[in-house]
C-alpha atoms as a PDB file:
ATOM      1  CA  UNK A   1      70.851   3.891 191.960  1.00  0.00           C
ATOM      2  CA  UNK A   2      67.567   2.656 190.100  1.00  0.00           C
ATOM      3  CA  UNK A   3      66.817   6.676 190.004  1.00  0.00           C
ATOM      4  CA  UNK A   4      70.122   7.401 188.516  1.00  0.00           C
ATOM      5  CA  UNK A   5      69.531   4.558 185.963  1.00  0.00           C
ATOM      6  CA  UNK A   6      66.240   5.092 185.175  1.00  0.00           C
ATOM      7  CA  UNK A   7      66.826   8.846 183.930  1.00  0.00           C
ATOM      8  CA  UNK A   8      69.855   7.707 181.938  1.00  0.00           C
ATOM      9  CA  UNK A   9      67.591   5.489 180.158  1.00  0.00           C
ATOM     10  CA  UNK A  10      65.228   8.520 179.276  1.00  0.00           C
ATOM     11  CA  UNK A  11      67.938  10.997 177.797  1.00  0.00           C
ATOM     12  CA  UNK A  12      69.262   8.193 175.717  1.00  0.00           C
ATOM     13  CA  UNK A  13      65.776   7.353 174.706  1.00  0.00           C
ATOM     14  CA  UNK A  14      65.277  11.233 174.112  1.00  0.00           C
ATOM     15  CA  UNK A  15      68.983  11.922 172.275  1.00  0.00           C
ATOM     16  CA  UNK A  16      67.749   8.269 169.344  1.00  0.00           C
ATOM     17  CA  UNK A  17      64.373   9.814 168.851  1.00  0.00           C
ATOM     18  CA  UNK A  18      65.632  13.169 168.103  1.00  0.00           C
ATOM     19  CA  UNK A  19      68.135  11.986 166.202  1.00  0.00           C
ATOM     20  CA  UNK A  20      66.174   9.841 164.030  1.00  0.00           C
ATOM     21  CA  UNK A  21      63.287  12.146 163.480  1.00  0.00           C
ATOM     22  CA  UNK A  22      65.925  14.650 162.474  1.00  0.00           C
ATOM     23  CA  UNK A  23      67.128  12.919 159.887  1.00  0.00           C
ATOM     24  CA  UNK A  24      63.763  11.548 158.421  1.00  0.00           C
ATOM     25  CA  UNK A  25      62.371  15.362 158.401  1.00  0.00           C
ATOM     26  CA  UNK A  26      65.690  16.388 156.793  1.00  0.00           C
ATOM     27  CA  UNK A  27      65.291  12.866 153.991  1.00  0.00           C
ATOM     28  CA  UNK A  28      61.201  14.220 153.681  1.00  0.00           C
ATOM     29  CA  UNK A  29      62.249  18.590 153.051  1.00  0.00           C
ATOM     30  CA  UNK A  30      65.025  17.002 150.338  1.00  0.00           C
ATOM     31  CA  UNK A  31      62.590  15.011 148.848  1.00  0.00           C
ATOM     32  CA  UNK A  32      59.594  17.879 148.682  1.00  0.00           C
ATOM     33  CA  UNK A  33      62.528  19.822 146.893  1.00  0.00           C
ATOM     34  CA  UNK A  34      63.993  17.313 144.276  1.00  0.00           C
ATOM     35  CA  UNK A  35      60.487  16.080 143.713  1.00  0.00           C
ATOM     36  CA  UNK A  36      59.703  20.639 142.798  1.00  0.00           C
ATOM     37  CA  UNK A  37      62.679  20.901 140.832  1.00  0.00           C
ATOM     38  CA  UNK A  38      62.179  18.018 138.710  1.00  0.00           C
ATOM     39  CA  UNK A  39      58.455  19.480 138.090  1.00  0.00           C
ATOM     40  CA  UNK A  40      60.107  22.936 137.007  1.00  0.00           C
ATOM     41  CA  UNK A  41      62.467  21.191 134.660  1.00  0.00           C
ATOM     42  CA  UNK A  42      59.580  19.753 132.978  1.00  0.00           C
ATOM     43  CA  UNK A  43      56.988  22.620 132.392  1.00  0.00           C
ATOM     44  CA  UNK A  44      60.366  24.545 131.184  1.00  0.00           C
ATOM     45  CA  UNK A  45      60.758  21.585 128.783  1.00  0.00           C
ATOM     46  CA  UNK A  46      57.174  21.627 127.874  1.00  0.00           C
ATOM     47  CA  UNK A  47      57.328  24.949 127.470  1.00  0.00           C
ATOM     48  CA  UNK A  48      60.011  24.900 125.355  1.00  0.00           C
ATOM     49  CA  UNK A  49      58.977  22.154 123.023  1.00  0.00           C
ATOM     50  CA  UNK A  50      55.476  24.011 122.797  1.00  0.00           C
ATOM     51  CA  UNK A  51      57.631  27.187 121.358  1.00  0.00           C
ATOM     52  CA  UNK A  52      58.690  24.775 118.739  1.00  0.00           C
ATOM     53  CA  UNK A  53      54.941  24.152 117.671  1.00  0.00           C
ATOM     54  CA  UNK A  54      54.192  25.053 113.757  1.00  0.00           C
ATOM     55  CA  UNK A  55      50.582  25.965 112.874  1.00  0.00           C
ATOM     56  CA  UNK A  56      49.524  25.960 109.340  1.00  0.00           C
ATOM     57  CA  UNK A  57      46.208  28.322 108.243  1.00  0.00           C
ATOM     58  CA  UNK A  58      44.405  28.342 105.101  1.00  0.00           C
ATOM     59  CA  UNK A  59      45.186  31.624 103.941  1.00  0.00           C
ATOM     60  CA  UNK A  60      43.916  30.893 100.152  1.00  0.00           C
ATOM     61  CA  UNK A  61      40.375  32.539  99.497  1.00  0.00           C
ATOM     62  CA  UNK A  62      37.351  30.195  99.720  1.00  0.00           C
ATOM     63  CA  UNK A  63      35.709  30.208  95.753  1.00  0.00           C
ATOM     64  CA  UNK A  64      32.490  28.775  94.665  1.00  0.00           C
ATOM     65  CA  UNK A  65      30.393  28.613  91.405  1.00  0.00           C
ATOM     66  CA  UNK A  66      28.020  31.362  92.009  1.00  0.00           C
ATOM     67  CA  UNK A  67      26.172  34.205  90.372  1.00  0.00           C
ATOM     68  CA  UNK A  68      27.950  37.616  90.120  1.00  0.00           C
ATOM     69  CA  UNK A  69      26.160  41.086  91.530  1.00  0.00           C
ATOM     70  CA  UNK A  70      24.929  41.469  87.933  1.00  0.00           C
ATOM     71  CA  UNK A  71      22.461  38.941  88.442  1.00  0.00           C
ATOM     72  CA  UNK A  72      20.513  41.047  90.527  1.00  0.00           C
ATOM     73  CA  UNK A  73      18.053  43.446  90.016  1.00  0.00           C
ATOM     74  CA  UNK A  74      18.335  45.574  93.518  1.00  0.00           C
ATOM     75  CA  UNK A  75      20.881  45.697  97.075  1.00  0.00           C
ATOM     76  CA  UNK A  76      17.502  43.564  98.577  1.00  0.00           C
ATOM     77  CA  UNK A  77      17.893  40.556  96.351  1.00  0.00           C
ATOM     78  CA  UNK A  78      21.428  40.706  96.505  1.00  0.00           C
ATOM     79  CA  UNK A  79      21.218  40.572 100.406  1.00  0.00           C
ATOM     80  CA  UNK A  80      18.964  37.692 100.270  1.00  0.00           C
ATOM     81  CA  UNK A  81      21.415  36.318  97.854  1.00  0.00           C
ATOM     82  CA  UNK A  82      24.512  36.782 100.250  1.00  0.00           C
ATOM     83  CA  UNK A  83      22.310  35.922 103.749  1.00  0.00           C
ATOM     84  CA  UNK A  84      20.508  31.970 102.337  1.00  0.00           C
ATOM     85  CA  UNK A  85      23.741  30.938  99.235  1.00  0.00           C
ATOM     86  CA  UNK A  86      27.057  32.342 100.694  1.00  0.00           C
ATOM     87  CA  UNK A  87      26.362  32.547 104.742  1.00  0.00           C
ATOM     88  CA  UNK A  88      24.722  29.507 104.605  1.00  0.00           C
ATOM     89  CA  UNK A  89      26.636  27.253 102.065  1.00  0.00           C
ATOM     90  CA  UNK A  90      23.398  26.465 100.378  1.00  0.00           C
ATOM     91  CA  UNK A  91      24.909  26.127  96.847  1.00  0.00           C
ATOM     92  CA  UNK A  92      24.152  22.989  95.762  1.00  0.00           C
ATOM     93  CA  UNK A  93      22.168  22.249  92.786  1.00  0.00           C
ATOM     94  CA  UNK A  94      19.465  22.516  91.898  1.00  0.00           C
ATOM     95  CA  UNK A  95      18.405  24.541  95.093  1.00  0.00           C
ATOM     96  CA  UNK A  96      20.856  27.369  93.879  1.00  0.00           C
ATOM     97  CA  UNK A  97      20.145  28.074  91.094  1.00  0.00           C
ATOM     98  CA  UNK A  98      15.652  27.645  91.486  1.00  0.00           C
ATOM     99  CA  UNK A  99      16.238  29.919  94.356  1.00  0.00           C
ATOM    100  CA  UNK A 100      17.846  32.584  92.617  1.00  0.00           C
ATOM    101  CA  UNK A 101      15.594  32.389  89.865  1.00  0.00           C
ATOM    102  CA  UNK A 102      12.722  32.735  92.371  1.00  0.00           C
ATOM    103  CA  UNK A 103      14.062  35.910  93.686  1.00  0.00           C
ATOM    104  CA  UNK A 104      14.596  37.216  90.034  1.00  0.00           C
ATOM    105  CA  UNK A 105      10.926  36.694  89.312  1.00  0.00           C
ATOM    106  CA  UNK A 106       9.667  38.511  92.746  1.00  0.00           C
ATOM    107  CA  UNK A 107      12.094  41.364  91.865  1.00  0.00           C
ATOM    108  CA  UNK A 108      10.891  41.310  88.313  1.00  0.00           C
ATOM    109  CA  UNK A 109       7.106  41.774  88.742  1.00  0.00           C
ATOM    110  CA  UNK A 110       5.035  44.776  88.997  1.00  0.00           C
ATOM    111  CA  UNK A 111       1.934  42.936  90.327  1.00  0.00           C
ATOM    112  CA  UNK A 112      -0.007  43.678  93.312  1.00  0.00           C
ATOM    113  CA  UNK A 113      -2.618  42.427  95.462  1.00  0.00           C
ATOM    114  CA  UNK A 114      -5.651  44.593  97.264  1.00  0.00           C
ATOM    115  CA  UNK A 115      -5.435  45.909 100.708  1.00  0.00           C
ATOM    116  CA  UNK A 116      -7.686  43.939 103.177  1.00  0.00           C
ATOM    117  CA  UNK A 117      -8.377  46.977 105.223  1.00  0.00           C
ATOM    118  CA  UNK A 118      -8.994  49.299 102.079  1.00  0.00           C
ATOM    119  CA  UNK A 119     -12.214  50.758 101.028  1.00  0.00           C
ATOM    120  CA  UNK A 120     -13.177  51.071  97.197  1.00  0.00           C
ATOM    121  CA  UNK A 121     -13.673  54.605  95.950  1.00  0.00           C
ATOM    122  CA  UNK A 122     -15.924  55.330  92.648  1.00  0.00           C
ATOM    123  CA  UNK A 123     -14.253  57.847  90.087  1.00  0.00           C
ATOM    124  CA  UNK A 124     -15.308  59.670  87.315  1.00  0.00           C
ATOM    125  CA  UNK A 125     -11.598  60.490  85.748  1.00  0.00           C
ATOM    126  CA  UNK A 126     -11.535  63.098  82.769  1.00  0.00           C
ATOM    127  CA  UNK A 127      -9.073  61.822  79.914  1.00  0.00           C
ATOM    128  CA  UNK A 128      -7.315  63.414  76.762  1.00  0.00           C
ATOM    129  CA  UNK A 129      -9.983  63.697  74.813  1.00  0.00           C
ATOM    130  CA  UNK A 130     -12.195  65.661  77.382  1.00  0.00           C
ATOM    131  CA  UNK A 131     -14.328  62.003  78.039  1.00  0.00           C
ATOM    132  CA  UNK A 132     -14.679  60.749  81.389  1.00  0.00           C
ATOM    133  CA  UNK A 133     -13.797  57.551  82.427  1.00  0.00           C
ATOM    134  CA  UNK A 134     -14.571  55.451  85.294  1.00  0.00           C
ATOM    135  CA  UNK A 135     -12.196  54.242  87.351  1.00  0.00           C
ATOM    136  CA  UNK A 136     -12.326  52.744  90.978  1.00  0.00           C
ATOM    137  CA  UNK A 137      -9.587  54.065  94.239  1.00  0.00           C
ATOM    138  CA  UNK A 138      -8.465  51.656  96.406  1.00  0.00           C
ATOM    139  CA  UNK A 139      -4.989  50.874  98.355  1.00  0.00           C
ATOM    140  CA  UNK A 140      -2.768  47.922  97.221  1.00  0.00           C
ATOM    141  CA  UNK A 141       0.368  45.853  98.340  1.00  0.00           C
ATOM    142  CA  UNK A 142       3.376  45.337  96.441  1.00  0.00           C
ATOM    143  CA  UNK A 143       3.727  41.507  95.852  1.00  0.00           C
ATOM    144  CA  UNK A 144       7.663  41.659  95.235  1.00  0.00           C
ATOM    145  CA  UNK A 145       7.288  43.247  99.133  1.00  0.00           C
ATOM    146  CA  UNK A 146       4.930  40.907 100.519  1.00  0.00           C
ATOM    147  CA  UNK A 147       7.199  38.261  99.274  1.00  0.00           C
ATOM    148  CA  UNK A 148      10.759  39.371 100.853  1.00  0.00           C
ATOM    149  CA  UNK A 149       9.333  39.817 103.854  1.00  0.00           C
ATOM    150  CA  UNK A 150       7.647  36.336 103.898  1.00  0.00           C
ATOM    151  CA  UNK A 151      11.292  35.017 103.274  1.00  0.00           C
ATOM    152  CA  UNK A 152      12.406  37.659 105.831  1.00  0.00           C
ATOM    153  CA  UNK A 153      10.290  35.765 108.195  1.00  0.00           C
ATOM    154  CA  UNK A 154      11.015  32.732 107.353  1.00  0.00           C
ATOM    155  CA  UNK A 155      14.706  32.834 108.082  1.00  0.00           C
ATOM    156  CA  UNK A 156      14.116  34.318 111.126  1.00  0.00           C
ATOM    157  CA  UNK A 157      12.537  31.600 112.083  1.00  0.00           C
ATOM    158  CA  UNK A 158      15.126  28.914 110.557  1.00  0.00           C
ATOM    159  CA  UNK A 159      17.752  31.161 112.914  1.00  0.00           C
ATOM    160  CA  UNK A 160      15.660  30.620 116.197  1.00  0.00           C
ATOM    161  CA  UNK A 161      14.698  26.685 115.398  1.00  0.00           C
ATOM    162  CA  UNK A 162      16.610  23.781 114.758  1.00  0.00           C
ATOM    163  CA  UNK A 163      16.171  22.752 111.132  1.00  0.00           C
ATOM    164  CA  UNK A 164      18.256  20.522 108.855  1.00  0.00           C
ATOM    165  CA  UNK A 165      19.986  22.425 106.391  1.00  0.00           C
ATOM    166  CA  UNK A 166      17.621  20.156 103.647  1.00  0.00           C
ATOM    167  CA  UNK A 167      14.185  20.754 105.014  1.00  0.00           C
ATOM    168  CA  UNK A 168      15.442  24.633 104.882  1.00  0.00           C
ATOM    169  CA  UNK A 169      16.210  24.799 101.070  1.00  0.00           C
ATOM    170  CA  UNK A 170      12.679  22.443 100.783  1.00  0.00           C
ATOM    171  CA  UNK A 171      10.548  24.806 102.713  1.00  0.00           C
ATOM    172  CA  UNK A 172      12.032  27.881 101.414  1.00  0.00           C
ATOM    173  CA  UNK A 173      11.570  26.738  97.747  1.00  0.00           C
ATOM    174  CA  UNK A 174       8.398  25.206  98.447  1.00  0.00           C
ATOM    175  CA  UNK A 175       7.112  28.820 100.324  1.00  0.00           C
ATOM    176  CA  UNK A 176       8.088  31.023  97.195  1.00  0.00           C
ATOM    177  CA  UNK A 177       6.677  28.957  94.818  1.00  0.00           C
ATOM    178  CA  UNK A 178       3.633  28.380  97.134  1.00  0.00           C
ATOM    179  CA  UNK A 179       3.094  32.455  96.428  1.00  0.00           C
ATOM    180  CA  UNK A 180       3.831  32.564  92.494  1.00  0.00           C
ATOM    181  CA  UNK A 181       0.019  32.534  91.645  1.00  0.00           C
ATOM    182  CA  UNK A 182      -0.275  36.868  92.478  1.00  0.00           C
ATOM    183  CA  UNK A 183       2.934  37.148  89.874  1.00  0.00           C
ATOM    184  CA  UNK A 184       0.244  37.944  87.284  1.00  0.00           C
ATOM    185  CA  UNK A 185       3.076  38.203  84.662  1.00  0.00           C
ATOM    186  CA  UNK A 186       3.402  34.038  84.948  1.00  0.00           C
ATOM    187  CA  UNK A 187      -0.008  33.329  84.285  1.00  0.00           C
ATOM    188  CA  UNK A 188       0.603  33.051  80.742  1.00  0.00           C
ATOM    189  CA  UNK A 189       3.040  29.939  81.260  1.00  0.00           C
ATOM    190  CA  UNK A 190      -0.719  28.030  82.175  1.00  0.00           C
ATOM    191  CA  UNK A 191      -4.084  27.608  81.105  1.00  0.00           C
ATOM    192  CA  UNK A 192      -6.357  29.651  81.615  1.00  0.00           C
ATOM    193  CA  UNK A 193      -9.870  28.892  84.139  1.00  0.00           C
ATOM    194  CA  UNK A 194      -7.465  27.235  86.637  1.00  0.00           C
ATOM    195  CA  UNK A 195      -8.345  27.654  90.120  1.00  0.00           C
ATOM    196  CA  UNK A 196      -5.929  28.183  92.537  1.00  0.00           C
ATOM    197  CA  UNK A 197      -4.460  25.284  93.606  1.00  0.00           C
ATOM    198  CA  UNK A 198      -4.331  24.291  89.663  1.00  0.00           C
ATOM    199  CA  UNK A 199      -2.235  27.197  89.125  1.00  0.00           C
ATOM    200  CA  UNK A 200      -0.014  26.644  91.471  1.00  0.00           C
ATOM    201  CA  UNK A 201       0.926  23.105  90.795  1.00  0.00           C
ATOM    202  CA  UNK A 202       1.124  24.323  87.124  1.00  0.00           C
ATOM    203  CA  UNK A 203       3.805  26.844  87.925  1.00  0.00           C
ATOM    204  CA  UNK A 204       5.755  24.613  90.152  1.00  0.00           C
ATOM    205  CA  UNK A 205       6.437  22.061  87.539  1.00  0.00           C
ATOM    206  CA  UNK A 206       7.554  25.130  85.299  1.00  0.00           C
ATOM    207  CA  UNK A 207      10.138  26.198  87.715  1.00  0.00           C
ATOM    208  CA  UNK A 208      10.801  22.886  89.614  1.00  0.00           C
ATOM    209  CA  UNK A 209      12.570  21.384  85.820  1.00  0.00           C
ATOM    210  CA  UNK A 210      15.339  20.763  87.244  1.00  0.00           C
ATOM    211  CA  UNK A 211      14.179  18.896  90.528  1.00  0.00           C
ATOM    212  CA  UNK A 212      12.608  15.359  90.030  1.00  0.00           C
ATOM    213  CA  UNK A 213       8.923  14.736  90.063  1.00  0.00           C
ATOM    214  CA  UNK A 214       8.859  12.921  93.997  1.00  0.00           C
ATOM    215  CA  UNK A 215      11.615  15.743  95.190  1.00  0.00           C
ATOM    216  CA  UNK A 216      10.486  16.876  98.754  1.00  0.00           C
ATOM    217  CA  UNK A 217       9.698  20.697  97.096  1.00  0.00           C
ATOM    218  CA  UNK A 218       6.094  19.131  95.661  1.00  0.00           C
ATOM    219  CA  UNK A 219       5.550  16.982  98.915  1.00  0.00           C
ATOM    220  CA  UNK A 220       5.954  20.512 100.415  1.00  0.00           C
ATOM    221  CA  UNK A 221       3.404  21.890  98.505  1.00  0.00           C
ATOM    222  CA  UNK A 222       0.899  19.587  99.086  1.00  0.00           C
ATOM    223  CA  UNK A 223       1.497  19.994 102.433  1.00  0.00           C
ATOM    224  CA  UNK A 224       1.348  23.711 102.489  1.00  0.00           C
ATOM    225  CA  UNK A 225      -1.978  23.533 100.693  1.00  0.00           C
ATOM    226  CA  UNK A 226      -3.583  20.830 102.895  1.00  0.00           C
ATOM    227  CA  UNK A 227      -2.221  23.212 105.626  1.00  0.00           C
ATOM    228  CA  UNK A 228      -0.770  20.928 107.961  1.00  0.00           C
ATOM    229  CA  UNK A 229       0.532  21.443 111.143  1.00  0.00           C
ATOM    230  CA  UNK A 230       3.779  20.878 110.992  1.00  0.00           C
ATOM    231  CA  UNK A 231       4.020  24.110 108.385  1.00  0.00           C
ATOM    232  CA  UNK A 232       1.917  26.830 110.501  1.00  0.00           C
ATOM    233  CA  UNK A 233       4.814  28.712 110.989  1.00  0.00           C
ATOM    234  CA  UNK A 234       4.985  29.366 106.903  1.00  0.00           C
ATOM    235  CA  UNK A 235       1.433  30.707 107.586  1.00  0.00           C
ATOM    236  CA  UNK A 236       2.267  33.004 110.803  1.00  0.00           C
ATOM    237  CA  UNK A 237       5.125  34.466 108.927  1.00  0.00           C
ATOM    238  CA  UNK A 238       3.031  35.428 105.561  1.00  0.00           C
ATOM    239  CA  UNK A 239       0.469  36.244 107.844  1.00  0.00           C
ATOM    240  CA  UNK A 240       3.306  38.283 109.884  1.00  0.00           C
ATOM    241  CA  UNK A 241       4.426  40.122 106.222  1.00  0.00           C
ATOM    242  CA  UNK A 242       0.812  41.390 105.503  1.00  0.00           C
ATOM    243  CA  UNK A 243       0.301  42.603 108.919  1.00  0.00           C
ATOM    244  CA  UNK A 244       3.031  45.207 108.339  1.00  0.00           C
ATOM    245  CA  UNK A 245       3.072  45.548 104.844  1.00  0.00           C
ATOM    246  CA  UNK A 246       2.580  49.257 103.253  1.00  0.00           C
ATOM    247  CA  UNK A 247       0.146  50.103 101.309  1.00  0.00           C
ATOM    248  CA  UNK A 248      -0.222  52.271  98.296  1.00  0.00           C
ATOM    249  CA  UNK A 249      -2.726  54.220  96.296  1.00  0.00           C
ATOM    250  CA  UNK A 250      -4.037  52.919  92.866  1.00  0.00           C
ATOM    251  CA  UNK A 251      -6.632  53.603  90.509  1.00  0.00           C
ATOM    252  CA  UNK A 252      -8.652  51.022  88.218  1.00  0.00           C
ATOM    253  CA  UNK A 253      -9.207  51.921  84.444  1.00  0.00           C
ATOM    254  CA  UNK A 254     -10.090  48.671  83.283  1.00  0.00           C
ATOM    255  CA  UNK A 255      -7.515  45.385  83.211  1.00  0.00           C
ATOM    256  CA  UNK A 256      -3.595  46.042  83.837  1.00  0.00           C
ATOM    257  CA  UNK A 257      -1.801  44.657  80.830  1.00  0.00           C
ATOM    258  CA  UNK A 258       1.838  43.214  82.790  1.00  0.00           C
ATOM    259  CA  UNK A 259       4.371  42.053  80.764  1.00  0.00           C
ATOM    260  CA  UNK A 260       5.243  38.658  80.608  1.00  0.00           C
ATOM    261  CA  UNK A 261       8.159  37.638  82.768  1.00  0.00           C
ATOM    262  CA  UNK A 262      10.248  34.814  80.481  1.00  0.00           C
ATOM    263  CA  UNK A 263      11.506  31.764  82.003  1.00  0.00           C
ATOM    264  CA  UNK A 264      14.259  32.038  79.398  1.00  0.00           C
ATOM    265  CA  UNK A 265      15.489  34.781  80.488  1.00  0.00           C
ATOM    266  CA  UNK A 266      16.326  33.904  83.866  1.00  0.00           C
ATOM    267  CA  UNK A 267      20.084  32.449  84.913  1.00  0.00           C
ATOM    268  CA  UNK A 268      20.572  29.073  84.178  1.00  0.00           C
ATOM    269  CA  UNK A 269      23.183  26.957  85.635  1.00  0.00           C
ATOM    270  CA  UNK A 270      25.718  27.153  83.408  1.00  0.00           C
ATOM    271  CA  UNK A 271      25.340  30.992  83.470  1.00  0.00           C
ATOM    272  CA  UNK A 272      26.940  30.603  87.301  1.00  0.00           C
ATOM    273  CA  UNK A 273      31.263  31.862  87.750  1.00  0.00           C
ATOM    274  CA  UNK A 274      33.958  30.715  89.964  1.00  0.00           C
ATOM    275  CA  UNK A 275      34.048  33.360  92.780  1.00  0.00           C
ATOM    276  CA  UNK A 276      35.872  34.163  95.602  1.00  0.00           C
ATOM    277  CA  UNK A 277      33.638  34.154  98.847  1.00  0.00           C
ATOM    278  CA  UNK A 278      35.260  37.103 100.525  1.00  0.00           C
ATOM    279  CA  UNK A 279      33.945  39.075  97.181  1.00  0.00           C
ATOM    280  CA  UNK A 280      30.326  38.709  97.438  1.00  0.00           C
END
């Protein structure tokens, strides 16, 4: 009887648990799948919404006051032109329009300097007349050369170091100028019997007019001639520029008379034209 009872007890407790487990699996699966279908409805929503998205581009072309091909006298200024004003946005005044000039002088002059690893030849050189003249052989660099590949260098490095778009224009200006003293068709804008350092202040205030007297450029300057540290790497890469610069034959016959190179005729701000970026 207790037997009988006793297993009666266990298949009811069996039939409640089964039962009741059922059901709370079955609840659990229907809530799993209302719980996926509601996340399908709303990635199709967002989905759809996102279709309905508008995006607006600037289609217009970019223009800026700049100078026009013209301006230039050869594809290497031009590039220089293109790589430091347009790719770089550096076309605010008066940095645009001293840089350009700068790179109008260097393409301008004729001058050169002598080869350090050159060795002087005497000549006796027979002239119209039947005369001889003397004359002495040596090998030379191009200072227009020596000077686009010392701003060659110096972007390089710009492109490889983290440098505020200011102390860029500063040292760039500052580097050129720094190197005016071999354009032998300048010297005329000083005195004559300055030394070096003389000339070179002299020739910065001539093409620094528009730039005020305490502008960083002529703190630059003085820090470029004192040689400090923190400008080596303007020395390394004019240092860099003569190491692989080419040389070329020349003969002496006495002093080179080089045409002056006017200031006036150089561009001038208000010489500058509204053009389209995607044009230059």
């Amino acid at each position: 009887m207790l037997l009988s009872l006793t297993i009666s007890l266990l298949i009811v407790l069996v039939i409640t648990y089964a039962i009741f487990f059922g059901v709370g699996n079955k609840k659990d699966k229907e809530t799993k799948e209302e719980i996926e279908e509601d996340k399908k409805d709303t990635q199709s929503t967002e989905i759809e919404k996102s279709k309905e998205v508008v995006l607006h581009f600037q289609t217009d072309p970019i223009k800026i006051f700049a100078y026009s091909s013209y301006t230039f006298r050869n594809f290497k200024v031009e590039n220089f032109y293109k790589n430091v004003v347009v790719d770089r946005l550096f076309i605010d005044e008066p940095f645009h329009t001293t840089f350009v000039q700068l790179l109008q002088i260097f393409a301008k002059t004729e001058s050169w300097i002598k080869s350090k690893k050159t060795k002087e030849i005497k000549l006796k050189i027979r002239v119209k007349d039947g005369s001889f003249q003397e004359g002495t052989s040596f090998k030379i660099y191009s200072v227009s050369e020596i000077a686009f590949d010392f701003l060659d260098n110096i972007l390089k490095y710009f492109d490889n170091n983290r440098y505020s778009k200011e102390d860029q224009k500063n040292v760039i200006l500052a580097a050129l100028i720094w190197k005016l003293d071999s354009v032998k068709e300048l010297k005329y804008l000083c005195e004559e019997n300055l030394n070096d350092i003389e000339l070179r202040e002299c020739l910065a205030k001539k093409l620094l007019k528009h730039h005020e007297k305490n502008h960083d450029v002529f703190q630059i300057l003085l820090m470029l001639e004192a040689k400090h540290e923190n400008l080596l790497f303007v020395f390394k890469a004019y240092d860099k520029a003569i190491e692989w610069q080419r040389e070329y034959p020349y003969i002496e016959k006495g002093d080179k008379q080089y045409v002056n190179i006017r200031l006036e005729d150089l561009v001038e701000i208000n010489s500058k034209k509204l053009i389209s970026l995607n044009a230059l």
